[in-house]
Protein backbone atom coordinates (compact mmCIF):
# COMPACT_ATOMS: atom_id res chain seq x y z
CA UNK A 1 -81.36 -33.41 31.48
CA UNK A 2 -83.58 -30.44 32.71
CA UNK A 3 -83.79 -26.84 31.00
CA UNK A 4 -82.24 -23.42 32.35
CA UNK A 5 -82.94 -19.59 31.46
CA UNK A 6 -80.09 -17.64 30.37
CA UNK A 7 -79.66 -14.14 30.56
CA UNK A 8 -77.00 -11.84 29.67
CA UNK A 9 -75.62 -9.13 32.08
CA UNK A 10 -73.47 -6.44 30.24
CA UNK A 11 -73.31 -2.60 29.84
CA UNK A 12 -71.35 0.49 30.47
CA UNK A 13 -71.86 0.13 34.06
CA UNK A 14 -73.35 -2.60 36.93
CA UNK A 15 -73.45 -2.06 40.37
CA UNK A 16 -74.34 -5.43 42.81
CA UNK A 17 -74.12 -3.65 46.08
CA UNK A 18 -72.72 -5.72 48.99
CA UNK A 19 -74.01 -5.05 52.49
CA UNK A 20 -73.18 -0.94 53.71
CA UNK A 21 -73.64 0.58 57.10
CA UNK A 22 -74.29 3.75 56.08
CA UNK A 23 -75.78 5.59 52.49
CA UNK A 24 -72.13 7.26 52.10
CA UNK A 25 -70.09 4.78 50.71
CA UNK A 26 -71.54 1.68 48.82
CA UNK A 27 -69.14 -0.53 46.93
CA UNK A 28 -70.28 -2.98 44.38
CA UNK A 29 -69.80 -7.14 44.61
CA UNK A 30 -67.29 -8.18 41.81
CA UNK A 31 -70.45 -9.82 40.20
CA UNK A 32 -73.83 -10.07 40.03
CA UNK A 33 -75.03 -11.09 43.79
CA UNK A 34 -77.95 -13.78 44.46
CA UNK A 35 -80.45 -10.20 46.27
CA UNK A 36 -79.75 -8.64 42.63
CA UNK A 37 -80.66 -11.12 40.74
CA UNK A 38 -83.85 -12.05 42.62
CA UNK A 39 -84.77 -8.17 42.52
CA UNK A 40 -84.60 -8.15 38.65
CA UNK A 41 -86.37 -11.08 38.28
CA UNK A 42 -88.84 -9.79 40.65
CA UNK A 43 -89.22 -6.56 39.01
CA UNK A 44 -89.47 -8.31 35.48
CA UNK A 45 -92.09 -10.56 36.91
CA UNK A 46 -93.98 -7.57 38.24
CA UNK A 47 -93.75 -7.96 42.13
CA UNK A 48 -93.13 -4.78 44.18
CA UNK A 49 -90.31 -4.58 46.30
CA UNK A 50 -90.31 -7.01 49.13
CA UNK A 51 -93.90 -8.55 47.65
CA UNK A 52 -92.23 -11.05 45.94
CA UNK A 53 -93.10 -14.70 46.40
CA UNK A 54 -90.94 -17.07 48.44
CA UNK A 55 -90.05 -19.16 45.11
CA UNK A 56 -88.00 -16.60 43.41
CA UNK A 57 -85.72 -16.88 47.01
CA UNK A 58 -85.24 -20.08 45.60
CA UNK A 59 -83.45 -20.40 42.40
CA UNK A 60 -80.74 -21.78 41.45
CA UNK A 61 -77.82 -19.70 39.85
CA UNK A 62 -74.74 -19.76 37.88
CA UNK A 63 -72.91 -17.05 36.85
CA UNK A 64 -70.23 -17.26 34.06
CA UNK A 65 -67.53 -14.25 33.92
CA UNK A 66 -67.12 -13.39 30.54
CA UNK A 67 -65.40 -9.90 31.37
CA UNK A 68 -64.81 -8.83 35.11
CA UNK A 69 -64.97 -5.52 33.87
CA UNK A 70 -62.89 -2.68 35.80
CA UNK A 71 -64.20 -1.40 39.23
CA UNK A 72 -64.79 2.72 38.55
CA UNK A 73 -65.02 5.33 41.87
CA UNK A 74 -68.12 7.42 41.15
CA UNK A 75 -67.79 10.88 44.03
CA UNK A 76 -70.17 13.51 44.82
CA UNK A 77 -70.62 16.40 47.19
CA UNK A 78 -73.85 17.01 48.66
CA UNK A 79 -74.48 20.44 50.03
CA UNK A 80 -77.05 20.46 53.21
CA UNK A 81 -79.18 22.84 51.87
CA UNK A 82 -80.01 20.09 48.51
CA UNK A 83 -79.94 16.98 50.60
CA UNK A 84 -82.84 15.60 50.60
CA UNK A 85 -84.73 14.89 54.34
CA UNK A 86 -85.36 11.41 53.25
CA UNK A 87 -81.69 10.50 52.71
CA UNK A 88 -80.42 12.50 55.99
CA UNK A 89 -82.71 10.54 57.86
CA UNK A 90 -82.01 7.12 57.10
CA UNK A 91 -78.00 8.11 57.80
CA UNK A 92 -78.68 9.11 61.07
CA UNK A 93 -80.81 6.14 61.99
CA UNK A 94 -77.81 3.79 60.55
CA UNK A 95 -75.57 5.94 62.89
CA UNK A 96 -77.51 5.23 66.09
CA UNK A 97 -79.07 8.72 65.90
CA UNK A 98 -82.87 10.18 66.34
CA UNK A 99 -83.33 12.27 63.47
CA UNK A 100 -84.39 15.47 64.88
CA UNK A 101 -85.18 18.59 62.82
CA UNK A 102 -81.56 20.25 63.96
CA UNK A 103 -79.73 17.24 62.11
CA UNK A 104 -81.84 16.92 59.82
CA UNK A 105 -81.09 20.14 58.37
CA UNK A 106 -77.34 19.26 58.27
CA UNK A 107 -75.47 16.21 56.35
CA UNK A 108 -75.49 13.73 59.47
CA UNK A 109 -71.24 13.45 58.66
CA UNK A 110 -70.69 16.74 58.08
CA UNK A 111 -72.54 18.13 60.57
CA UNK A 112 -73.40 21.51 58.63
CA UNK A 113 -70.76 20.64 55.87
CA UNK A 114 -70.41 19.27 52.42
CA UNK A 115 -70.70 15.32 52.47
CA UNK A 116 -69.07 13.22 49.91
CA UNK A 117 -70.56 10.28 48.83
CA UNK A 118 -69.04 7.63 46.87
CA UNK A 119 -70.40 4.69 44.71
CA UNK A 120 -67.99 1.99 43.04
CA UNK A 121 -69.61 0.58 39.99
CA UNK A 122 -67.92 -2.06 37.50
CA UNK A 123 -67.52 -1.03 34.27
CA UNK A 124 -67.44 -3.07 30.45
CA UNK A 125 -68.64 -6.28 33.07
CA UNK A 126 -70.27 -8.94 30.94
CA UNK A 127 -71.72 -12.37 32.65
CA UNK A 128 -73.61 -15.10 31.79
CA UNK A 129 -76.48 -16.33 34.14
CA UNK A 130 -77.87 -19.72 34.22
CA UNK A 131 -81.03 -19.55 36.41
CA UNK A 132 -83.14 -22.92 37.46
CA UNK A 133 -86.82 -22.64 39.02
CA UNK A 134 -87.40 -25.59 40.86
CA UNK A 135 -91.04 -26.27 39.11
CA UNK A 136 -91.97 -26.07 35.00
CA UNK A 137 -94.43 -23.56 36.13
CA UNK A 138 -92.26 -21.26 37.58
CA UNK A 139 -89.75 -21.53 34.66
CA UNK A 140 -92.45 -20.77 31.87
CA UNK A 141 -93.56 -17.70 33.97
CA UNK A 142 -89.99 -16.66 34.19
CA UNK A 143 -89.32 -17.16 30.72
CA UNK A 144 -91.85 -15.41 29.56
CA UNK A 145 -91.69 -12.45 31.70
CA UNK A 146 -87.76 -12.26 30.91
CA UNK A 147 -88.89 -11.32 26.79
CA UNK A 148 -91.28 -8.91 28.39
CA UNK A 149 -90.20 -7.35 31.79
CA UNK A 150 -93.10 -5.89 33.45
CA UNK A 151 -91.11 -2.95 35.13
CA UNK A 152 -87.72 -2.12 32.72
CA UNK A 153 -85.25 -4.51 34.12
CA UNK A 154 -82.01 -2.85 34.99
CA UNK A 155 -78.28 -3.77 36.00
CA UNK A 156 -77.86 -2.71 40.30
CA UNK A 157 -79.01 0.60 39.20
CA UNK A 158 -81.97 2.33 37.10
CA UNK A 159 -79.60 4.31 35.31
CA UNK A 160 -78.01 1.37 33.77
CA UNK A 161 -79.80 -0.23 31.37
CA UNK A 162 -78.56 -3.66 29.77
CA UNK A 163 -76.76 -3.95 26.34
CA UNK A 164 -78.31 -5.97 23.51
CA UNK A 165 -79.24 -8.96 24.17
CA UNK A 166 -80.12 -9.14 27.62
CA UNK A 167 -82.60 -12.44 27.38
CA UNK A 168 -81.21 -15.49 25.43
CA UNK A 169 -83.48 -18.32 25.60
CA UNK A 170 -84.01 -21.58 27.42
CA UNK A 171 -81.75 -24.56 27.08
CA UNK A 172 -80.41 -27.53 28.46
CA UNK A 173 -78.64 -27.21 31.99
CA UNK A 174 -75.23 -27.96 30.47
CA UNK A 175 -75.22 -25.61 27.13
CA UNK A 176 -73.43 -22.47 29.66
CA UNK A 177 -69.90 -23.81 28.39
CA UNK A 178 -71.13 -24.25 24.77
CA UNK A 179 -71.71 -20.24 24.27
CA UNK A 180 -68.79 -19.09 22.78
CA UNK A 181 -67.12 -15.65 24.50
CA UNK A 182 -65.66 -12.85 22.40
CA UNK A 183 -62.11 -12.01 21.61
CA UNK A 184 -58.68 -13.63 21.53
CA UNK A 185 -56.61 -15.34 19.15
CA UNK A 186 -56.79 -18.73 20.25
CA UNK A 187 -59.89 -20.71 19.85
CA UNK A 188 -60.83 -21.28 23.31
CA UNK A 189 -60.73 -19.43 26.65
CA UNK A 190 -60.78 -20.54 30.20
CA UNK A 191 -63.45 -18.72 32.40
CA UNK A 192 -64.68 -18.99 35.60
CA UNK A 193 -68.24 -20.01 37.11
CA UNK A 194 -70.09 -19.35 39.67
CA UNK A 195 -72.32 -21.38 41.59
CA UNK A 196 -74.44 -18.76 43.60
CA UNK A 197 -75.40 -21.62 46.25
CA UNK A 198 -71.65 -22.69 46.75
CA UNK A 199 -68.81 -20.88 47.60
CA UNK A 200 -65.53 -20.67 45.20
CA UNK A 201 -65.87 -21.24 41.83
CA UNK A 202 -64.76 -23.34 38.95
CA UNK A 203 -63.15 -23.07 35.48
CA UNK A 204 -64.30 -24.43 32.21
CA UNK A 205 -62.99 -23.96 28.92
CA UNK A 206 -65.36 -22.22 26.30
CA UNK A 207 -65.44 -21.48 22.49
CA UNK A 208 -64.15 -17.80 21.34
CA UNK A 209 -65.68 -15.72 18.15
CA UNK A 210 -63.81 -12.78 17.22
CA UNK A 211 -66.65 -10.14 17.00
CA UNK A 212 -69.99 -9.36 18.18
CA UNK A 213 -71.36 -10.46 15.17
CA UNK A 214 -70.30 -13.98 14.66
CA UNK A 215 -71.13 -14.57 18.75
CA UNK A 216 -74.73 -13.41 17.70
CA UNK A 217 -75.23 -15.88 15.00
CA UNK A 218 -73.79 -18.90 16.78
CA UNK A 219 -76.14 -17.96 20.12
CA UNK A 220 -79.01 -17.61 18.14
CA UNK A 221 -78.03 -21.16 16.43
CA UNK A 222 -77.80 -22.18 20.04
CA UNK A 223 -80.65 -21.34 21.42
């Protein structure tokens, strides 16, 4: 039986953006995608972006869906005159454009007007990670960095920080089903997983606590 990393992903807000043609409107994946998962472990590890080694392109994932959390529409107006040149210019390239200075002193959609943006985040999510390195080496490191990020790890977005606890320990591959989930009346729950290197997913049954508190004391006998 080999060992696994488990991390926890919940908060007031996640956003795993899916692939967007333009900056305007980004919508979030219903979970946590394999490019957000390797960033935060990058980022914990201390790699810059796109400096990471090939290795971390190489775990192994599994994602348990505690809460699916509701998907929240986050608008805003941008005025030409505050958009930033940055930002106008990597629209217009998306668009086909050449950003020259006429367009770049206009929103590239409005054309002089107010642009609206839009961002869909999910909110109350909570999920489960399993994560497998494919050498002992690579798992210590991992481990270790996960109790003490090098850059603040963060859930899609740097404004939205993970809730308490984020890092749970190392374990045997098969111990995912064993941590209980919280709420209900009945004693177990059926939730779905995730295998980020297969399509679909699967269900397994899972032990319920009713609070926060009794789910802490049972991980913590887990792990």
């Amino acid at each position: 039986m080999t060992e696994a990393l488990y991390i926890r992903l919940a908060g007031p807000l996640q956003s795993w953006a899916g692939p967007a043609i333009t900056g305007n409107f980004v919508r979030t994946e219903p979970r946590p995608t394999r490019s957000g998962l390797v960033g935060l472990l990058a980022g914990a590890c201390g790699y810059g972006r796109g400096e990471y080694p090939e290795w971390l392109t190489q775990l192994h994932f599994q994602i348990r869906e505690d809460n699916r959390g509701t998907l929240v529409d986050d608008f805003h107006t941008i005025n030409p005159r505050d958009t930033e040149e940055e930002f106008r210019s990597r629209l217009l390239l998306a668009m086909g454009q050449r950003p020259t200075k006429k367009l770049l002193n206009s929103t590239p959609d409005g054309q002089g007007l107010t642009a609206i943006t839009e961002r869909t985040y999910i909110a109350d999510g909570e999920f489960i990670v399993q994560i497998k390195a494919g050498s002992r080496e690579h798992q210590e490191l991992l481990a270790e960095k996960l109790r003490q990020p090098h850059f603040v790890t963060y859930l899609g977005r740097k404004a939205f920080a993970p809730s308490f606890p984020f890092y749970l320990g190392v374990g045997p591959d098969d111990i995912l089903a064993r941590i209980p989930t919280v709420g209900g009346e009945e004693p177990k729950k059926i939730l779905r997983f995730y295998a980020l290197d297969d399509y679909g997913y699967t269900t397994t049954t899972v032990p319920v606590v009713k609070d926060r508190n009794q789910w802490l004391t049972e991980v913590s006998e887990i792990f």
